[in-house]
Protein backbone atom coordinates (compact mmCIF):
# COMPACT_ATOMS: atom_id res chain seq x y z
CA UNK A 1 -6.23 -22.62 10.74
CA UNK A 2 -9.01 -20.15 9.23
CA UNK A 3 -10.40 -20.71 6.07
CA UNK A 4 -10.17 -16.85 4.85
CA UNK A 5 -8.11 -13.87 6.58
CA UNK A 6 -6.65 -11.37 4.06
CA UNK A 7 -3.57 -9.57 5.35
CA UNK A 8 -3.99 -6.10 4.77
CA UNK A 9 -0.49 -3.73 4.16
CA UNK A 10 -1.15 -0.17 4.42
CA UNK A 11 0.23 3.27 2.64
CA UNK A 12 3.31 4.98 3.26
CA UNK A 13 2.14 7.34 6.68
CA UNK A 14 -0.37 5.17 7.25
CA UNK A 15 -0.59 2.08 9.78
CA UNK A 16 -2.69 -0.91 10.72
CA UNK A 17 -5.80 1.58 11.95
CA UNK A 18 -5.65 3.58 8.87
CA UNK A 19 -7.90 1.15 6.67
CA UNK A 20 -11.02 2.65 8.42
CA UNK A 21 -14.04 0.96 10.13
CA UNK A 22 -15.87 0.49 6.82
CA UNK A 23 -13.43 -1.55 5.16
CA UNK A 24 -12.53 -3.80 8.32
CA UNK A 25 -16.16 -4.76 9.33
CA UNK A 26 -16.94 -5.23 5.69
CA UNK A 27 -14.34 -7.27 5.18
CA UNK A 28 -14.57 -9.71 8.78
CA UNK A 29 -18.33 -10.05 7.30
CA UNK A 30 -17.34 -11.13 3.66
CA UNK A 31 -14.06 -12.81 3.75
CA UNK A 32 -13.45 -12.82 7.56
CA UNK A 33 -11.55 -10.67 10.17
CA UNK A 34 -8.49 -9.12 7.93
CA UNK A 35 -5.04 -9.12 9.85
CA UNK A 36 -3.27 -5.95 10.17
CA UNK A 37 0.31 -5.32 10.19
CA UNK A 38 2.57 -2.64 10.23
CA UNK A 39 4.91 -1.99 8.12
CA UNK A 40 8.57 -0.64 9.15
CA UNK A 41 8.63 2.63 10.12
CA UNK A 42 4.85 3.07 10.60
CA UNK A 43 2.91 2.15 13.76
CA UNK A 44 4.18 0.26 16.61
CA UNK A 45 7.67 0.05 14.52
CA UNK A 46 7.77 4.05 14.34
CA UNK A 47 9.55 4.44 17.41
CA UNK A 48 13.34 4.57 17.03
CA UNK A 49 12.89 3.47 13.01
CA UNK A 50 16.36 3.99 11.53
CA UNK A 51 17.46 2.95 7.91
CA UNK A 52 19.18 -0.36 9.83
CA UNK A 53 15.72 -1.74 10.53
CA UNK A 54 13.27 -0.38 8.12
CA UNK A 55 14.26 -2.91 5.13
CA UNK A 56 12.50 -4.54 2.12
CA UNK A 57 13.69 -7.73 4.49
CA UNK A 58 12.58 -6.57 7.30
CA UNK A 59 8.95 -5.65 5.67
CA UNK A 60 8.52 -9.09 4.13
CA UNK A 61 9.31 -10.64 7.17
CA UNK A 62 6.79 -8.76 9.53
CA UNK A 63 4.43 -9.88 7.14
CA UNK A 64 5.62 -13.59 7.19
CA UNK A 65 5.13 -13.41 10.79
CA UNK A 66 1.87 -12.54 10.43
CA UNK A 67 -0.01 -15.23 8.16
CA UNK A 68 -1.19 -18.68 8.46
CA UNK A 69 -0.05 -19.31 4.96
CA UNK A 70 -1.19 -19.49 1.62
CA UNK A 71 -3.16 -16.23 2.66
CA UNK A 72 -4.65 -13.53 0.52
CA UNK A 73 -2.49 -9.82 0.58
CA UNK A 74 -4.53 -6.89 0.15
CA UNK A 75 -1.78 -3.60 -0.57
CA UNK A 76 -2.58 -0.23 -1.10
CA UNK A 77 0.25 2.20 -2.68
CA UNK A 78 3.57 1.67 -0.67
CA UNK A 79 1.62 -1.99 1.13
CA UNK A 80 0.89 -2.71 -2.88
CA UNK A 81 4.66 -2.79 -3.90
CA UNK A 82 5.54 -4.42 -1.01
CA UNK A 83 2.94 -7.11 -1.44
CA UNK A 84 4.55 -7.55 -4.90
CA UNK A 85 7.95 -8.24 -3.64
CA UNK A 86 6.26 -10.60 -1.45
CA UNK A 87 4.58 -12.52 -4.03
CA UNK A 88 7.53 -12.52 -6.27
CA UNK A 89 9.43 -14.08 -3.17
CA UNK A 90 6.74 -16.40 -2.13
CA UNK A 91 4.86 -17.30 -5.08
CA UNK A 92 3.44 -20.94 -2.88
CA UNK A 93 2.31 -18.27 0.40
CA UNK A 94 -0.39 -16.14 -1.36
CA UNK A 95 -3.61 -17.41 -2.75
CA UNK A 96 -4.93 -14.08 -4.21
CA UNK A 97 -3.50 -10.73 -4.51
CA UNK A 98 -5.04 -7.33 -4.55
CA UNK A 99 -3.40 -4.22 -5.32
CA UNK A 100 -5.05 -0.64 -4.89
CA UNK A 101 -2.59 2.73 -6.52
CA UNK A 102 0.40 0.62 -6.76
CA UNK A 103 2.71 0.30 -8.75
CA UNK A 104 6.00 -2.55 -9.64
CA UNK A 105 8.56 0.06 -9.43
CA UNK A 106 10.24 2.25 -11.92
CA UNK A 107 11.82 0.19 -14.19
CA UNK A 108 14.55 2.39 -15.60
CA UNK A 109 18.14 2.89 -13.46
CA UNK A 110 17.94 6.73 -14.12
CA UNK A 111 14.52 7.44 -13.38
CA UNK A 112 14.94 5.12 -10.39
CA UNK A 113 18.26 6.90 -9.62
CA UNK A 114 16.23 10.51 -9.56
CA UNK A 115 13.47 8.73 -7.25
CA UNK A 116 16.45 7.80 -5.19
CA UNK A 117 17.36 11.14 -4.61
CA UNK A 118 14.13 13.05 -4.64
CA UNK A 119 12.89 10.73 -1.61
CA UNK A 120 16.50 11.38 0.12
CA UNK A 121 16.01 15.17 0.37
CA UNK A 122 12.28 14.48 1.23
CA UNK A 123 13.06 12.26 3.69
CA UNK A 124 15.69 15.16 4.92
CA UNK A 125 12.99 17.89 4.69
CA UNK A 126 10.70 15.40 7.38
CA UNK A 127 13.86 15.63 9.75
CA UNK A 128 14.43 19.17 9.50
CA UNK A 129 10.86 20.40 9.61
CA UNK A 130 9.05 17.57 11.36
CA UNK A 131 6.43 15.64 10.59
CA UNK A 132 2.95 18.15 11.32
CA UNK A 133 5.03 20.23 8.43
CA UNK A 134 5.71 17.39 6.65
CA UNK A 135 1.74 16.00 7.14
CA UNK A 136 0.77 19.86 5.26
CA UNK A 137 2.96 19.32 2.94
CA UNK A 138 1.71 16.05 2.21
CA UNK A 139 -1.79 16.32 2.04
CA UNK A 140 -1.71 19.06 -0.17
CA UNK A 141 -0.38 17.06 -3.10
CA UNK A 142 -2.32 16.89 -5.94
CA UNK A 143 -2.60 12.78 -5.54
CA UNK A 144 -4.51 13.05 -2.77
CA UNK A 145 -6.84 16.16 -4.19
CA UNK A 146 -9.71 13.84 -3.92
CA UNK A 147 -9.12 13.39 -0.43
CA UNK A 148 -11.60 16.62 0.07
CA UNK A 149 -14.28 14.55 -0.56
CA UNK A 150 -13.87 12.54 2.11
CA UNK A 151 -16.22 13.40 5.52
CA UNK A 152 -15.25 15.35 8.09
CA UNK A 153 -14.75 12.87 10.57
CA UNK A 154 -12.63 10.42 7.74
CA UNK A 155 -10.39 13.30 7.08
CA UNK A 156 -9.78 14.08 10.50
CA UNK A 157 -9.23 10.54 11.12
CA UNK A 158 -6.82 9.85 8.58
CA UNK A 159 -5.18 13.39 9.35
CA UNK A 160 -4.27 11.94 13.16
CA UNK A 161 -3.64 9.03 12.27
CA UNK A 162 -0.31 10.42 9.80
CA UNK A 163 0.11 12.54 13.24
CA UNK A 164 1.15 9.96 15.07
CA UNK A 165 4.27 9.23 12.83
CA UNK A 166 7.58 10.01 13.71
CA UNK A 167 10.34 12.08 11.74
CA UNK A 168 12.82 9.16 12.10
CA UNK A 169 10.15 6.54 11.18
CA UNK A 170 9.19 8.74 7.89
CA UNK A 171 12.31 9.28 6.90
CA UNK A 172 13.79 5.76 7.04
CA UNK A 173 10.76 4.25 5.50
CA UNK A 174 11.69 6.62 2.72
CA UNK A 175 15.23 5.96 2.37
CA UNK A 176 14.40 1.94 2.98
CA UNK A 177 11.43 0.96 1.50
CA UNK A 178 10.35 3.98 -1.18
CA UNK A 179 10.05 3.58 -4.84
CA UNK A 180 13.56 4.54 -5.88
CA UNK A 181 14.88 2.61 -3.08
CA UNK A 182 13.28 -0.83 -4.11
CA UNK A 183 14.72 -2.93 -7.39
CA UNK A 184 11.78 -3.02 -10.50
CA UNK A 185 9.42 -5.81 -10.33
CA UNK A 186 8.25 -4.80 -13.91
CA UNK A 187 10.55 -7.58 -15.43
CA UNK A 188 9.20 -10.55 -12.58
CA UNK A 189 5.51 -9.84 -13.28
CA UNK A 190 5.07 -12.47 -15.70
CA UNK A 191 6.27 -15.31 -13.18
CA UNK A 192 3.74 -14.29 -10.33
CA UNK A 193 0.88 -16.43 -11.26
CA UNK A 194 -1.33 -15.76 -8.55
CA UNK A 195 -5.11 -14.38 -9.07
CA UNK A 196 -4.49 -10.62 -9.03
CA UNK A 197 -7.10 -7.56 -8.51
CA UNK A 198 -5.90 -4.70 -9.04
CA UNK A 199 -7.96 -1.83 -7.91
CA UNK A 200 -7.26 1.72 -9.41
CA UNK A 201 -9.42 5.45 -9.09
CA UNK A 202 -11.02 6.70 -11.94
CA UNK A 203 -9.30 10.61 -10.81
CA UNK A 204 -5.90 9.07 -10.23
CA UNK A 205 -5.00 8.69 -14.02
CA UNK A 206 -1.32 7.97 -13.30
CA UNK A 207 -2.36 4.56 -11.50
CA UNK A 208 -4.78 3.68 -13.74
CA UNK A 209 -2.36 4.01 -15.93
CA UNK A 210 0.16 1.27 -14.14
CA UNK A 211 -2.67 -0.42 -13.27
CA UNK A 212 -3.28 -1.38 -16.98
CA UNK A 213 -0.02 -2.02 -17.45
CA UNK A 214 0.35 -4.27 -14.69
CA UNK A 215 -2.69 -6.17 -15.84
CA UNK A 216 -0.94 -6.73 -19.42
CA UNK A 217 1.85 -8.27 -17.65
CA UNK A 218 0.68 -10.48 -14.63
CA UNK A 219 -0.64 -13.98 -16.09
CA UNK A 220 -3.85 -13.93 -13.72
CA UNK A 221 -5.19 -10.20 -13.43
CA UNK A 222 -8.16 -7.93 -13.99
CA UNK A 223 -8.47 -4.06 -13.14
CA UNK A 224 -10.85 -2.64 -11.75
CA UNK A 225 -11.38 1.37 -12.01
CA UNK A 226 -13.52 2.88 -9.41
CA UNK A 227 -15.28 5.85 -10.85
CA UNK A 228 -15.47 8.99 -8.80
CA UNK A 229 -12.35 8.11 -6.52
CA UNK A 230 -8.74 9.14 -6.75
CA UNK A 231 -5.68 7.25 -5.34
CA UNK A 232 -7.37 6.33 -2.02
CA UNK A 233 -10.36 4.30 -3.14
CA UNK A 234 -11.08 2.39 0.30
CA UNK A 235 -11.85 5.76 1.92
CA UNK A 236 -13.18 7.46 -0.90
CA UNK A 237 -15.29 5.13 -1.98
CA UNK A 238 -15.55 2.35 0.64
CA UNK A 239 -18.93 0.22 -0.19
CA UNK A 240 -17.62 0.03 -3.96
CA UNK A 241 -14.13 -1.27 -3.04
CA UNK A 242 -15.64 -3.83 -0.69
CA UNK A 243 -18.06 -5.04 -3.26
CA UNK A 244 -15.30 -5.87 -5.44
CA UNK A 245 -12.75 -6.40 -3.07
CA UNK A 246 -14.63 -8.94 -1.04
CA UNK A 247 -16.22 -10.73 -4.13
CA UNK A 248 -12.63 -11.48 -5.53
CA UNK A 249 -11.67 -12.81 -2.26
CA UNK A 250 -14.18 -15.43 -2.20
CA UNK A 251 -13.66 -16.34 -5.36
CA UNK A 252 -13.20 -20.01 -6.03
């Protein structure tokens, strides 16, 4: 069994090659050679995704499969919630925790109810227009406005990589596994007493925002806020992330 091996859950249109070369040879050299998985409805589960098999279940199990447990999660956005339910379900299988943009859930019924909805006729909109349109539309939100900083060859990169989804795959990950799909962890944060980084950018004020938050509420947690980076820090802003990405994970 190795030592060290963090697990590493991507975004929602991302997959296990969207973490970029930076972050995974930084990370084999500091805390050794991350595992990858992909995350229903993304990668080499896009193909023939349907709401039937893209499941909070179905997500906490591919990662299951995937460790040599206790193991250390690192989530970013959607991959961040999801490594919260895992925790939550498997307090005794993680050692440490980090968490870059994401978020417990939305803890009120109606606002999760609206989320609900919203990501329904989104996840319609993917089917209807498919997912190049969808991709546009995407990228042009202002949450990932700092994505322009990015170079050329990152951006295209990352660009491709969303490419490569599928409408079904989108749209079921959506309807499964999105934010007003997925019960609140706000109210179990207290019982996952794990060492927790969470990892936030100083331009995306919303998740800095729930980062705090979060760190109020987890017993073991400290933020860190990445200046000059928006809600994807490991791109944006790869050397900081891994400095204190990789020094948490050799913690202790």
């Amino acid at each position: 069994m190795r030592e060290r091996y963090p697990i590493l859950l991507h975004g929602f249109t991302g997959s296990s090659l969207s973490w970029g070369d930076a972050v995974l040879d930084g990370l084999a050299s500091a805390a050794g050679a991350p595992v990858l998985v992909d995350l229903p409805g993304h990668g080499r589960y896009a193909q023939g995704s349907d709401e039937r098999v893209v499941t909070l279940a179905a997500a906490l199990a591919a990662i299951d499969d995937a460790g040599e447990w206790p193991a250390d999660i690192v989530g970013y956005s959607m991959g961040g919630r999801i490594a919260l339910h895992f925790a939550a379900a498997h307090p005794g299988r993680v050692r440490r925790l980090v968490l870059e943009s994401a978020s417990p859930g939305l803890a009120d019924p109606k606002e999760r109810a609206e989320r609900r909805l919203q990501d329904e006729s989104l996840a319609d909109r993917i089917e209807r227009e498919g997912v190049p349109s969808f991709v546009d539309y995407w990228e042009a939100r202002p949450l990932f406005e700092s994505r322009l900083q990015l170079p050329d060859d990152v951006r295209s990169r990352q660009r491709a990589e969303r490419l490569r989804n599928t409408e079904g795959g989108l749209a079921s990950s959506l309807r499964g596994l999105g934010t007003g799909a997925l019960p609140s962890l706000w109210e179990r944060l207290p019982a996952i007493d794990v060492p927790t980084l969470i990892v936030a950018g100083e331009l995306d004020s919303k998740f800095v925002d729930i980062g705090r938050r979060m760190a109020q509420h987890l017993p073991d947690a400290r933020l860190t806020i990445v200046s000059g980076a928006g809600h994807t820090v490991h791109l944006e802003k790869p050397d900081e992330w891994l400095e204190v990405v990789g020094s948490f994970l050799l913690r202790g």
